[in-house]
PDB file of N, CA and C in Angstrom:
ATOM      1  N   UNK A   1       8.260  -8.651   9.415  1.00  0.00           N
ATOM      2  CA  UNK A   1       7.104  -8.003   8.852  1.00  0.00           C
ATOM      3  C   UNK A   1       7.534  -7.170   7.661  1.00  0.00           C
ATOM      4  N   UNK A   2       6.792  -7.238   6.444  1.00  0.00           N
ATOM      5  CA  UNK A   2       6.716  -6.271   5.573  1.00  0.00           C
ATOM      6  C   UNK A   2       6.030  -5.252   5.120  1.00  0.00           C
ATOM      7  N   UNK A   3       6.172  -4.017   5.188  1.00  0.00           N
ATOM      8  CA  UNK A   3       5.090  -2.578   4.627  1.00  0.00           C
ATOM      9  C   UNK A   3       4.964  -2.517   3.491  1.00  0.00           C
ATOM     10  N   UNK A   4       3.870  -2.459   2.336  1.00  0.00           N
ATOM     11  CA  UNK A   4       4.125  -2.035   1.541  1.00  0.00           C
ATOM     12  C   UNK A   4       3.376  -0.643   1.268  1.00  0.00           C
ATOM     13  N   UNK A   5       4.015   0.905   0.887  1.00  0.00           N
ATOM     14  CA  UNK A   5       3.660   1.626   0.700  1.00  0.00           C
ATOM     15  C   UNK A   5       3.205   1.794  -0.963  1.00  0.00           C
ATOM     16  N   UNK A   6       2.109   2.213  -1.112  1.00  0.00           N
ATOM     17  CA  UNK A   6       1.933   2.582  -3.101  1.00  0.00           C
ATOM     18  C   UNK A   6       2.587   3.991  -2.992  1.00  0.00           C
ATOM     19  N   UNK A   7       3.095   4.014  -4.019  1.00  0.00           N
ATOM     20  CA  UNK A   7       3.999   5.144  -4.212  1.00  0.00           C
ATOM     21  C   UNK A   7       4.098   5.368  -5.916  1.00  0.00           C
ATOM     22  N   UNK A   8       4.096   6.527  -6.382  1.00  0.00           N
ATOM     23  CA  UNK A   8       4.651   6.909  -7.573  1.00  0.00           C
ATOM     24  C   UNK A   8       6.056   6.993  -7.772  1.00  0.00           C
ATOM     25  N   UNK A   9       6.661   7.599  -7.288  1.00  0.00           N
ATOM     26  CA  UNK A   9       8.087   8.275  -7.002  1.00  0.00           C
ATOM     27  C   UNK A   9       8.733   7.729  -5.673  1.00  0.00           C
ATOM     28  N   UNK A  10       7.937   7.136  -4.849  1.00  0.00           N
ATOM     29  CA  UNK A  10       9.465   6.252  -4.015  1.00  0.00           C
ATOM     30  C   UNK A  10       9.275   7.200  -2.545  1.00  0.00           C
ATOM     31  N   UNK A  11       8.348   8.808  -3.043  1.00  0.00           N
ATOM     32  CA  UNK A  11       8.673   9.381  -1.469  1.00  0.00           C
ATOM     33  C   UNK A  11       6.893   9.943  -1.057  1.00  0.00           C
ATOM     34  N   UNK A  12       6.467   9.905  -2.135  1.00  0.00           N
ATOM     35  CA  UNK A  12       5.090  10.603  -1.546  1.00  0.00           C
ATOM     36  C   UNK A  12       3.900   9.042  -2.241  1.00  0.00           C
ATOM     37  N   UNK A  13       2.449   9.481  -0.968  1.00  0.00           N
ATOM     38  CA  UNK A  13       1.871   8.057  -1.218  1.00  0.00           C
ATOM     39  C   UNK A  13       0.958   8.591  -2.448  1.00  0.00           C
ATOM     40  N   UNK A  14       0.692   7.596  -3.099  1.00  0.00           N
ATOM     41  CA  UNK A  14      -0.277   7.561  -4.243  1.00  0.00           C
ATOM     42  C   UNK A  14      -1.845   7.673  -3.745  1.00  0.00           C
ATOM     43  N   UNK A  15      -2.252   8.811  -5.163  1.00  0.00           N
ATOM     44  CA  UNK A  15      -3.511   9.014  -4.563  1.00  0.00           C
ATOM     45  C   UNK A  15      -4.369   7.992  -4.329  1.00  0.00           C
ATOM     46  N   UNK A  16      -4.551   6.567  -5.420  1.00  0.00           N
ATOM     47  CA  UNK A  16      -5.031   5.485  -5.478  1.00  0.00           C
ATOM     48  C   UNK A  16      -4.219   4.519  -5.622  1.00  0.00           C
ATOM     49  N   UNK A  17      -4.657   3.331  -5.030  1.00  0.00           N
ATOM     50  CA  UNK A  17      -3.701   2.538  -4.632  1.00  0.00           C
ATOM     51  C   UNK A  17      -3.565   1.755  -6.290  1.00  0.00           C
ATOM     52  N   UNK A  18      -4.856   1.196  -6.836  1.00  0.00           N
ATOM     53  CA  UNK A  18      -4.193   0.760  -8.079  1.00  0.00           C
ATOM     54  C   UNK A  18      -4.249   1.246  -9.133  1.00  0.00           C
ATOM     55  N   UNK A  19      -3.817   2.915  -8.956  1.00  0.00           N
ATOM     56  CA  UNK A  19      -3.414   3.521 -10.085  1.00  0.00           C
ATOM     57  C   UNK A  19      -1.908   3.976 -10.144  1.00  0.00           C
ATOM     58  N   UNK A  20      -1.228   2.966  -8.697  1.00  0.00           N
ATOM     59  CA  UNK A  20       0.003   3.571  -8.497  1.00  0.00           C
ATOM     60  C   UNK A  20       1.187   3.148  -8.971  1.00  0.00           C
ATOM     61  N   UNK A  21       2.151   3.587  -9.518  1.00  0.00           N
ATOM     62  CA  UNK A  21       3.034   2.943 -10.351  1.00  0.00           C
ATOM     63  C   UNK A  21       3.911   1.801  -9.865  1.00  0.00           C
ATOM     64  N   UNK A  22       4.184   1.550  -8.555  1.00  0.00           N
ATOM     65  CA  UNK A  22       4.911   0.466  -7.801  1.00  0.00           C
ATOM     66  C   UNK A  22       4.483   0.951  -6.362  1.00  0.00           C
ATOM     67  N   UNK A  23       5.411   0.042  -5.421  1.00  0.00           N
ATOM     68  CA  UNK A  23       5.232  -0.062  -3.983  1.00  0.00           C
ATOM     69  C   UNK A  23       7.237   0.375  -3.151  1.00  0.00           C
ATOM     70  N   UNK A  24       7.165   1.165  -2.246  1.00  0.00           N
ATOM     71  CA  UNK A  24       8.142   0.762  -1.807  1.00  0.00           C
ATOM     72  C   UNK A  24       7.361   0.108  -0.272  1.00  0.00           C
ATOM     73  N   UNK A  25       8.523  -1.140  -0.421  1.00  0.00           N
ATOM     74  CA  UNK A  25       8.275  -2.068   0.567  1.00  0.00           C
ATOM     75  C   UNK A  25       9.196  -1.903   1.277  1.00  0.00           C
ATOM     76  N   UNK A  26       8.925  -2.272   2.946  1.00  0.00           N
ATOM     77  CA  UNK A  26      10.248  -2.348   3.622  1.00  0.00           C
ATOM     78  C   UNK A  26      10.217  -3.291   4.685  1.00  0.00           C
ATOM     79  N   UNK A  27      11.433  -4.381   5.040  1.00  0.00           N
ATOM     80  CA  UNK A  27      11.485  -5.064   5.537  1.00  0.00           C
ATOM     81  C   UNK A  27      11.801  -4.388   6.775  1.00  0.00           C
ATOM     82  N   UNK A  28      10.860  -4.763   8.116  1.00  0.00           N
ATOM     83  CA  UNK A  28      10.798  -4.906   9.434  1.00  0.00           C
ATOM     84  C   UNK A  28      11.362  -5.684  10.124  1.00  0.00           C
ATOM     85  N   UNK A  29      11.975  -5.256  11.313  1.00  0.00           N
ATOM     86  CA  UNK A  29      12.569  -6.444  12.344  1.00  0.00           C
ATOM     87  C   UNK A  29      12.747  -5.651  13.573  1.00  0.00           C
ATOM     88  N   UNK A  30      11.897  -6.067  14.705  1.00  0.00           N
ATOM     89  CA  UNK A  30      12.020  -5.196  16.196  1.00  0.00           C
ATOM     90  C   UNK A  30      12.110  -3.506  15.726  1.00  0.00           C
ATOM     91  N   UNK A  31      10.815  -3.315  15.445  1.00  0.00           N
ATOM     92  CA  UNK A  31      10.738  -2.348  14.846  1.00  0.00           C
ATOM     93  C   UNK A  31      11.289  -0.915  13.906  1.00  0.00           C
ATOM     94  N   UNK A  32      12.649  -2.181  13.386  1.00  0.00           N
ATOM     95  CA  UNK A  32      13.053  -0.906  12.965  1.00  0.00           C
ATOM     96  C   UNK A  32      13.298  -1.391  11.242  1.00  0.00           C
ATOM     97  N   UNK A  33      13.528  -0.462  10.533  1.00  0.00           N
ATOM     98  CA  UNK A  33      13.457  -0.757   8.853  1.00  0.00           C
ATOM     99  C   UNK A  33      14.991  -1.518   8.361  1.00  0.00           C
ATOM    100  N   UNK A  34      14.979  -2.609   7.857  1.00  0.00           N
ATOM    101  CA  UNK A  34      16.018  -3.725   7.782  1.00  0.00           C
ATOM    102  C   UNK A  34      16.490  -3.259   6.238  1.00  0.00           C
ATOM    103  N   UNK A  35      15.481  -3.542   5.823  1.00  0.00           N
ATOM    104  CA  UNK A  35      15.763  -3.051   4.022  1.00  0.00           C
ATOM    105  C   UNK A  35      14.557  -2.503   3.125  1.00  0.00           C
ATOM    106  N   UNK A  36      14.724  -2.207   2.069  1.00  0.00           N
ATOM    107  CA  UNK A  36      13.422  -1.451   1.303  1.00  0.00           C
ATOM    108  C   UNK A  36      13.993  -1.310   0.492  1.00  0.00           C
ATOM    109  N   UNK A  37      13.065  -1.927  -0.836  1.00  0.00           N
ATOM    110  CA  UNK A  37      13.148  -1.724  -2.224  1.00  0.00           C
ATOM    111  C   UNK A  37      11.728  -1.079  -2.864  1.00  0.00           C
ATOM    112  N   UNK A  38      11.910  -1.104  -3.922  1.00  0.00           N
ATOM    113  CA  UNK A  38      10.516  -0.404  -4.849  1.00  0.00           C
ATOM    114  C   UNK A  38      10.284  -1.807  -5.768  1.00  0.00           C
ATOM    115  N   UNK A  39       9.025  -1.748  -5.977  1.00  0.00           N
ATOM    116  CA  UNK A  39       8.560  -2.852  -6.768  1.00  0.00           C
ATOM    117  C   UNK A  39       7.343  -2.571  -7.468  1.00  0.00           C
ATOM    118  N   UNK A  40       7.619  -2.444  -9.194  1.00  0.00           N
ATOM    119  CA  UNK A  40       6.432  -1.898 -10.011  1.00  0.00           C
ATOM    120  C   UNK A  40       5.145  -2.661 -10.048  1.00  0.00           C
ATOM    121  N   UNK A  41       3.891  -1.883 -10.158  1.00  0.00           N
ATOM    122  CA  UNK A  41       2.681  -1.978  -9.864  1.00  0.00           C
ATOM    123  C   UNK A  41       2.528  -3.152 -10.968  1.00  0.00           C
ATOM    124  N   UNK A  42       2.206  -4.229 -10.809  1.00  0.00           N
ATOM    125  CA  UNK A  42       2.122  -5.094 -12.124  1.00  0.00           C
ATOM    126  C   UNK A  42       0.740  -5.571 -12.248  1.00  0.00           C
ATOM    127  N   UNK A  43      -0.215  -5.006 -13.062  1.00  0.00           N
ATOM    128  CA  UNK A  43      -1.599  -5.229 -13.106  1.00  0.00           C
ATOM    129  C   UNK A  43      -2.513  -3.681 -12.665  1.00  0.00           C
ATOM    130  N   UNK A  44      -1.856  -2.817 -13.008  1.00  0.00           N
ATOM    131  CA  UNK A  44      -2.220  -1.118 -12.359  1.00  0.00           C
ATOM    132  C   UNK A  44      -3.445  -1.097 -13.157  1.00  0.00           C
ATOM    133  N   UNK A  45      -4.415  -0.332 -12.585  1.00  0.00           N
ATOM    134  CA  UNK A  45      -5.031   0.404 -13.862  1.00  0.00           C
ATOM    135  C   UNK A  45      -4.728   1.461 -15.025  1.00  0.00           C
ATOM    136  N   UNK A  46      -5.514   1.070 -15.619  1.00  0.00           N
ATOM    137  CA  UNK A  46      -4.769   2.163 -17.186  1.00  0.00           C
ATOM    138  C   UNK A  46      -6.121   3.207 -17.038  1.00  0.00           C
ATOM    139  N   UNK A  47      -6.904   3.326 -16.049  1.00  0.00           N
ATOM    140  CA  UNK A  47      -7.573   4.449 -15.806  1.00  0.00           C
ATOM    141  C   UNK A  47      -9.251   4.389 -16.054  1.00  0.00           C
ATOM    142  N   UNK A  48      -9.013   3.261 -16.723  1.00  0.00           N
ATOM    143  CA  UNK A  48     -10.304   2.904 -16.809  1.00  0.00           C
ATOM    144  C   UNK A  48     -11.576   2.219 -15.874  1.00  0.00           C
ATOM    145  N   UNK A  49     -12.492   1.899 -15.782  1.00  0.00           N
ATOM    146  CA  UNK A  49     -13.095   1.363 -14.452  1.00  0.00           C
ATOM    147  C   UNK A  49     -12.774   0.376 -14.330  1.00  0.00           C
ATOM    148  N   UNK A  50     -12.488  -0.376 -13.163  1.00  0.00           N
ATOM    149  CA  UNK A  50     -12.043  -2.324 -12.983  1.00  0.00           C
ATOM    150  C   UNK A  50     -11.081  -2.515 -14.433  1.00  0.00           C
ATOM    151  N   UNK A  51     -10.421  -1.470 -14.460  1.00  0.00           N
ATOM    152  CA  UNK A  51      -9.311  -2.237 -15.653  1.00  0.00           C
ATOM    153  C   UNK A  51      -7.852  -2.847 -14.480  1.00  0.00           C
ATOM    154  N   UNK A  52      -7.812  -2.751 -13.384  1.00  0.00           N
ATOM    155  CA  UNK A  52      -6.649  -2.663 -12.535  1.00  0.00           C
ATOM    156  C   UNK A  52      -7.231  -4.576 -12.412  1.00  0.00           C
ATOM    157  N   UNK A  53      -6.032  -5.073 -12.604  1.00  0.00           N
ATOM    158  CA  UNK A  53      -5.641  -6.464 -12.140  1.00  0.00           C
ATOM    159  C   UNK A  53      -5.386  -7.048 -10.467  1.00  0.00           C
ATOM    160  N   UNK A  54      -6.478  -7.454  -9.799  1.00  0.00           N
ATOM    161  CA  UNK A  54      -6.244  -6.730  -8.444  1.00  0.00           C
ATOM    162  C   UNK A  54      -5.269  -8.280  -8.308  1.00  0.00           C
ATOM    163  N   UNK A  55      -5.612  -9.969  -8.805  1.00  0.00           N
ATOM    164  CA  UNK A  55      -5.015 -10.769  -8.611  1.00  0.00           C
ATOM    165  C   UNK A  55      -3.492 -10.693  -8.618  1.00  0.00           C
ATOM    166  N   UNK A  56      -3.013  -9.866 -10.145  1.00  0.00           N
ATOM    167  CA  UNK A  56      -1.837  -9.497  -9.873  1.00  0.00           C
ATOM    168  C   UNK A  56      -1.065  -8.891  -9.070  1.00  0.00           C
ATOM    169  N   UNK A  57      -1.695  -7.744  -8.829  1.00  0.00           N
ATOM    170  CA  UNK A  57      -1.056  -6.179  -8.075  1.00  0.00           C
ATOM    171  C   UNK A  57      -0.729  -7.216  -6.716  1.00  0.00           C
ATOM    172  N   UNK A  58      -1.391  -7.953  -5.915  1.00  0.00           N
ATOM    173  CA  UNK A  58      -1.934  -8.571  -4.917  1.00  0.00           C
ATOM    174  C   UNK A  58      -0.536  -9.613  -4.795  1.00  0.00           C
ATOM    175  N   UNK A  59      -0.523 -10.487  -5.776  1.00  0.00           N
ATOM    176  CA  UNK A  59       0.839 -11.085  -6.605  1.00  0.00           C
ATOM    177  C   UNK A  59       2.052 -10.890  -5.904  1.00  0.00           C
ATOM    178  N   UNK A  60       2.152  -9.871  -6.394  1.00  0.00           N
ATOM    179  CA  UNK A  60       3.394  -8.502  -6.015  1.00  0.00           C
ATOM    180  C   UNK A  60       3.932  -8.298  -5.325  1.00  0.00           C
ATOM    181  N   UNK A  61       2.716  -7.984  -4.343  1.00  0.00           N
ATOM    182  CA  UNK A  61       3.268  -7.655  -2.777  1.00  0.00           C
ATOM    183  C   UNK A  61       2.550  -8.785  -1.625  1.00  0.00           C
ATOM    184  N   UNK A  62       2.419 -10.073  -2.132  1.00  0.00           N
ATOM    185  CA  UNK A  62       1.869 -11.227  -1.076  1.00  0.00           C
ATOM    186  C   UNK A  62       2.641 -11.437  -0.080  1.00  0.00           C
ATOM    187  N   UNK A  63       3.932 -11.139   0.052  1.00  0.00           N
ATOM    188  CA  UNK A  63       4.962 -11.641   0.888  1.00  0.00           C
ATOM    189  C   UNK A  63       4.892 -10.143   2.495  1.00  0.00           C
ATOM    190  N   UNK A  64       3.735  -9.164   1.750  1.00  0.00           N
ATOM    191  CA  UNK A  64       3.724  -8.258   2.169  1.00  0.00           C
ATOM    192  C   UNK A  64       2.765  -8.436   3.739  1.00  0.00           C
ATOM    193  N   UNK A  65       2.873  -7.435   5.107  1.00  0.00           N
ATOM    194  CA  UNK A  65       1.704  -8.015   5.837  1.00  0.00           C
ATOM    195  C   UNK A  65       1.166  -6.908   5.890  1.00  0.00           C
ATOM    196  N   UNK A  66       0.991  -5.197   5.540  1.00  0.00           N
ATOM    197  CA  UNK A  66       0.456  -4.478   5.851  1.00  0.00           C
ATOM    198  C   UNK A  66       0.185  -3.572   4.068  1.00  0.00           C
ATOM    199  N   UNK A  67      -0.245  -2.705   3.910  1.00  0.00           N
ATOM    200  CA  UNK A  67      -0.311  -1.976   2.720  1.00  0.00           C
ATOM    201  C   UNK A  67      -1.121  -0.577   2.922  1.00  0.00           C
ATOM    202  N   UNK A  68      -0.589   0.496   2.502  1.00  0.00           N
ATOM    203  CA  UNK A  68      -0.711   1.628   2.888  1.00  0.00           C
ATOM    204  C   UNK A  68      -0.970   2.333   1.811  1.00  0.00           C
ATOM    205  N   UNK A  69      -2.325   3.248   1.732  1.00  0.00           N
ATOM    206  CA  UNK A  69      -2.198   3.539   0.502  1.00  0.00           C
ATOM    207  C   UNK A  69      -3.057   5.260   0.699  1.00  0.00           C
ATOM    208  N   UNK A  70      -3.145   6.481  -0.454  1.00  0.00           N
ATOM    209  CA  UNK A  70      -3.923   7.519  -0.135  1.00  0.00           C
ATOM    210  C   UNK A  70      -5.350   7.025  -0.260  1.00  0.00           C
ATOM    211  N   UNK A  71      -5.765   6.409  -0.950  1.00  0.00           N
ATOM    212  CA  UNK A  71      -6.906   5.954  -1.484  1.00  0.00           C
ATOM    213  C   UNK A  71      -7.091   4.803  -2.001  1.00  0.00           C
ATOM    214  N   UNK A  72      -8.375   4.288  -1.986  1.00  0.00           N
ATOM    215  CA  UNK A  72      -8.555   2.797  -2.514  1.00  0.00           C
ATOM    216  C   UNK A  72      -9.975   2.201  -2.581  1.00  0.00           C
ATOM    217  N   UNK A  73     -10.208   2.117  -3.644  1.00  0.00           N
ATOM    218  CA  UNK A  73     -11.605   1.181  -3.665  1.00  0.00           C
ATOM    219  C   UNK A  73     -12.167  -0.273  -2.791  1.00  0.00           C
ATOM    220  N   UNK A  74     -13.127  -0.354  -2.162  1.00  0.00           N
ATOM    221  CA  UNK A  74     -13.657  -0.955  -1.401  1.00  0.00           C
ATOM    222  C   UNK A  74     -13.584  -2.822  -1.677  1.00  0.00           C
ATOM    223  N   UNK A  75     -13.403  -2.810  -3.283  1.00  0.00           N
ATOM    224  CA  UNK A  75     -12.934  -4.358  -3.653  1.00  0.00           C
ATOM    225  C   UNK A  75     -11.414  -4.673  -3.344  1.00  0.00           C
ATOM    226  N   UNK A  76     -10.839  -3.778  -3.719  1.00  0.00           N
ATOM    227  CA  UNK A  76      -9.046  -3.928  -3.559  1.00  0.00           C
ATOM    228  C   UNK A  76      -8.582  -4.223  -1.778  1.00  0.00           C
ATOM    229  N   UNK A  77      -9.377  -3.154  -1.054  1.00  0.00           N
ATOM    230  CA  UNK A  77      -9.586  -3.217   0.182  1.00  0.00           C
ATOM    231  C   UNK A  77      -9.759  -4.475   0.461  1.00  0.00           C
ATOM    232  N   UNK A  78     -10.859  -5.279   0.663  1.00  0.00           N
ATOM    233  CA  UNK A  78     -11.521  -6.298   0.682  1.00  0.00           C
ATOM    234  C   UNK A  78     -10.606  -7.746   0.236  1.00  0.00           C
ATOM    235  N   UNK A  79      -9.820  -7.619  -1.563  1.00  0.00           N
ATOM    236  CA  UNK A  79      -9.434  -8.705  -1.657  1.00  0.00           C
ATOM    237  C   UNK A  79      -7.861  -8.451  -0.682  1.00  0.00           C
ATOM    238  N   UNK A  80      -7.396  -7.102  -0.544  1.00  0.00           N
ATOM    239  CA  UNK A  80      -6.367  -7.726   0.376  1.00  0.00           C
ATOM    240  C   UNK A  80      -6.940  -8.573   1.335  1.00  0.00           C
ATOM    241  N   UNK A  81      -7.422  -7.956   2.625  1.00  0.00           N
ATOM    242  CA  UNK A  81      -7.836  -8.686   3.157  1.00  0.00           C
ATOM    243  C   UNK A  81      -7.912 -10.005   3.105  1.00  0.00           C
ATOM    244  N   UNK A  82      -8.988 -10.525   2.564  1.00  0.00           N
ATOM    245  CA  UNK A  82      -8.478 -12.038   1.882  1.00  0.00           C
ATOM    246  C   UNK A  82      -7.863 -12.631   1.575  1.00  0.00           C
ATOM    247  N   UNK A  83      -6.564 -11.768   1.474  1.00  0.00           N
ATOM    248  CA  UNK A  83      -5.182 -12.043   0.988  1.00  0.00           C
ATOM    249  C   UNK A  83      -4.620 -12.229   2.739  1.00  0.00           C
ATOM    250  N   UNK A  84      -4.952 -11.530   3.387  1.00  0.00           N
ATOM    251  CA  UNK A  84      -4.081 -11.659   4.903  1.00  0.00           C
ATOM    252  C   UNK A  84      -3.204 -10.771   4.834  1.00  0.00           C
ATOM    253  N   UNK A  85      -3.182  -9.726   4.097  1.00  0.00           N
ATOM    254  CA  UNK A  85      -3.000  -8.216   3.986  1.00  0.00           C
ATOM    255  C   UNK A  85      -3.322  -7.111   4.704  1.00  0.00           C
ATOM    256  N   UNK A  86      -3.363  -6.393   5.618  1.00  0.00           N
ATOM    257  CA  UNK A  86      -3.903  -5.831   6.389  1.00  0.00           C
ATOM    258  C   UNK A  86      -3.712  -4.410   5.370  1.00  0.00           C
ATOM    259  N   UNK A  87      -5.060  -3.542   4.929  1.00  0.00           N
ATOM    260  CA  UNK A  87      -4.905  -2.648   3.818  1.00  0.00           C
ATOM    261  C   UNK A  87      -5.063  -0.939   5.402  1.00  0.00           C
ATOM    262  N   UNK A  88      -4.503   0.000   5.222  1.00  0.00           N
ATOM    263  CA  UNK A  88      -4.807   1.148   5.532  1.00  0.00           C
ATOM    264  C   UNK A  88      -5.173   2.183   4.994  1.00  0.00           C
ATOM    265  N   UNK A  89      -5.576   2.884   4.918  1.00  0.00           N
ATOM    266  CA  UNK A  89      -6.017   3.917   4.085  1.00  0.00           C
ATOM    267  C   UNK A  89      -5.699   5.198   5.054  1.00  0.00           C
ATOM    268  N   UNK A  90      -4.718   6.570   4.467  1.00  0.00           N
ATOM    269  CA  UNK A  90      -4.042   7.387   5.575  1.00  0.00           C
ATOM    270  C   UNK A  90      -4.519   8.698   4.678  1.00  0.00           C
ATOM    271  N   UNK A  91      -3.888   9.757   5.658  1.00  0.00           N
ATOM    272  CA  UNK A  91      -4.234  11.079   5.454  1.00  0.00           C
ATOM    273  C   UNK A  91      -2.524  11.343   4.908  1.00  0.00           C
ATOM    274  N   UNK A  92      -1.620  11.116   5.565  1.00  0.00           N
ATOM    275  CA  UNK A  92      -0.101  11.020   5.661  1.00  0.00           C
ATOM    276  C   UNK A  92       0.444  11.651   4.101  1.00  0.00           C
ATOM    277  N   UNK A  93       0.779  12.321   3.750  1.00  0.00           N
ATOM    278  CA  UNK A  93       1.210  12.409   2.682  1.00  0.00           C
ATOM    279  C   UNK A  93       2.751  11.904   1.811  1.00  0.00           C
ATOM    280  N   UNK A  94       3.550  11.189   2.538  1.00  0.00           N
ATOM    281  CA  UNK A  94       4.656  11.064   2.814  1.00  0.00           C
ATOM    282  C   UNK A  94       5.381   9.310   2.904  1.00  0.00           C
ATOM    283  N   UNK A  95       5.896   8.616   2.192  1.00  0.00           N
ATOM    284  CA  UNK A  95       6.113   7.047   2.780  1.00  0.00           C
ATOM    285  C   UNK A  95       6.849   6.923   3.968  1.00  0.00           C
ATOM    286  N   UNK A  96       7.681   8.223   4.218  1.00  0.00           N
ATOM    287  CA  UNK A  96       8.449   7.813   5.207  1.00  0.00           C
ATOM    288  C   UNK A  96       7.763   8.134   6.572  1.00  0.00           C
ATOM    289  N   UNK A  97       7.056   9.395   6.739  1.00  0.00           N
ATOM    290  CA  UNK A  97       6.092   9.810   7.616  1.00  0.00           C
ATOM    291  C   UNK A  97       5.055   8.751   8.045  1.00  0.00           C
ATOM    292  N   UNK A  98       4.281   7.751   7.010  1.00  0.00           N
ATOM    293  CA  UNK A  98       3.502   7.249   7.080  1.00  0.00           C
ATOM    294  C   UNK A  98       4.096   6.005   7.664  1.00  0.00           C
ATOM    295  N   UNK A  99       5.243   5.448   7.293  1.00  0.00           N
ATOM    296  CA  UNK A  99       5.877   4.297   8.014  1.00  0.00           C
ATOM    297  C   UNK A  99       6.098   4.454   9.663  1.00  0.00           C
ATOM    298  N   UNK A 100       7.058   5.559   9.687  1.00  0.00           N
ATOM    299  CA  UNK A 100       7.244   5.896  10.828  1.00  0.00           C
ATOM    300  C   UNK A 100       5.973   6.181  12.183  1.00  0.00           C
ATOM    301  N   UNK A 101       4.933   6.468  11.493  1.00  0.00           N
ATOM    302  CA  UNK A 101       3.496   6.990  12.072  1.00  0.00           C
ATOM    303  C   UNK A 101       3.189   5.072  12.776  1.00  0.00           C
ATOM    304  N   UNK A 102       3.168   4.307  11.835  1.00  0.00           N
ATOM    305  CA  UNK A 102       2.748   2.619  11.546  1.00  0.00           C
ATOM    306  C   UNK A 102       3.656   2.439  12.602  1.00  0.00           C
ATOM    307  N   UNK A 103       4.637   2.760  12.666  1.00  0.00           N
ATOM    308  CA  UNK A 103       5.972   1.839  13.654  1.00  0.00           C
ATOM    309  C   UNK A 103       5.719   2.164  14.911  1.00  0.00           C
ATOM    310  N   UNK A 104       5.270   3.638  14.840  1.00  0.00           N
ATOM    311  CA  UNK A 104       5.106   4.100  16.647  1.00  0.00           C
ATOM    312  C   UNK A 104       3.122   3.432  16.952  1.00  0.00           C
ATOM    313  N   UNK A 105       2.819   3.107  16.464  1.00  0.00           N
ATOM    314  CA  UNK A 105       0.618   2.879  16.155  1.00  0.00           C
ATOM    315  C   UNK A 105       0.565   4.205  16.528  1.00  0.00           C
ATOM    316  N   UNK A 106       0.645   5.054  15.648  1.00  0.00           N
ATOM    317  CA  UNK A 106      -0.169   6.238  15.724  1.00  0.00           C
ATOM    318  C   UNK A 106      -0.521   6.456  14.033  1.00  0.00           C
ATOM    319  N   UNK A 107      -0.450   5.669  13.310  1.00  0.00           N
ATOM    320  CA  UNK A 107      -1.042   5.982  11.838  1.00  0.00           C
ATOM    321  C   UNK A 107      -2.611   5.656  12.043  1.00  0.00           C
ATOM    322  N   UNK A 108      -3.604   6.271  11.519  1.00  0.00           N
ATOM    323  CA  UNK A 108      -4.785   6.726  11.540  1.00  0.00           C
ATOM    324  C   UNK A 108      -5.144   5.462  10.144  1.00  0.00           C
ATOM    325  N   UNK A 109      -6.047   4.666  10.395  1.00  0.00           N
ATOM    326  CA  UNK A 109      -6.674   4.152   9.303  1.00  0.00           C
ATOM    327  C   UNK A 109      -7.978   4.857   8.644  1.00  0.00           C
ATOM    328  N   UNK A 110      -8.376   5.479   8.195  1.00  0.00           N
ATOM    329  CA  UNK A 110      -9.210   6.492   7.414  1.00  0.00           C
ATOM    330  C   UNK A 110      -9.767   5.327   6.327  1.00  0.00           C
ATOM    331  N   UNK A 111     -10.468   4.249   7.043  1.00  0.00           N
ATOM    332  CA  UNK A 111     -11.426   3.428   5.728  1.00  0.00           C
ATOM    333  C   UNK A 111     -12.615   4.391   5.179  1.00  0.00           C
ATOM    334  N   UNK A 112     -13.099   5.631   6.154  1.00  0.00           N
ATOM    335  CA  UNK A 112     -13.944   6.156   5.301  1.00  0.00           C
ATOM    336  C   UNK A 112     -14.014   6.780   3.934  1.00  0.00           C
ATOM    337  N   UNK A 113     -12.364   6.223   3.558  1.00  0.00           N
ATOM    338  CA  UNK A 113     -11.908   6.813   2.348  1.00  0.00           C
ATOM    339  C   UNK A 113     -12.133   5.890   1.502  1.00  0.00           C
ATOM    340  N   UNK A 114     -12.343   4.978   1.685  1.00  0.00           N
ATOM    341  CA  UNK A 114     -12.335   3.919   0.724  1.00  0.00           C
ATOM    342  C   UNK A 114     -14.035   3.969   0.033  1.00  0.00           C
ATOM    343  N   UNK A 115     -13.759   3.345  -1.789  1.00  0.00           N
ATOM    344  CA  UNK A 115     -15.107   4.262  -2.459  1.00  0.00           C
ATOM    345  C   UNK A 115     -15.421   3.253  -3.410  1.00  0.00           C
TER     346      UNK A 115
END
């Protein structure tokens, strides 16, 4: 299994998922973290409305099965999904907190965040 967290900086989660500069991802195996790299947001938004490339961003992290993010619009949500992405939306402020939360199922999915 793979996580991918949106992240700016590698340790805290991004407020929006495709305004975030990359992902650290991490490879899973019997629940414990195998490897993890960072991988830049390719198709981000530049801030504007629906300027974010969701086909790309999506691209990116396909190999991915979960995605974790502070925030996220209700299409991005959606085309993961479609993707076979399972999207979360957390309170967690933290990638490593938020992984660790995912590994034990006690991470909180908060879709009412999604806008």
């Amino acid at each position: 299994m793979k996580i991918a967290v949106a992240s700016d900086d590698q340790k805290t989660i991004s407020e929006h998922f495709g305004r975030a500069n990359g992902f650290m991802v991490f490879e899973i195996e019997n629940n414990t973290i195998m490897k993890q790299e960072y991988r830049e947001n390719i198709g981000k938004s530049t801030g504007e409305c629906h300027s974010c490339d969701h086909d790309m961003m999506i691209k990116n992290i396909k190999d991915c099965d979960v995605v974790i993010s502070y925030g996220m619009g209700q299409r991005i949500y959606d085309d993961l999904l479609k993707n076979n992405i399972s999207a979360i939306v957390t309170d967690e402020r933290t990638v490593n907190d938020a992984v660790n939360q995912f590994l034990e199922h006690k991470l909180n999915n908060r879709i009412d965040k999604l806008h």
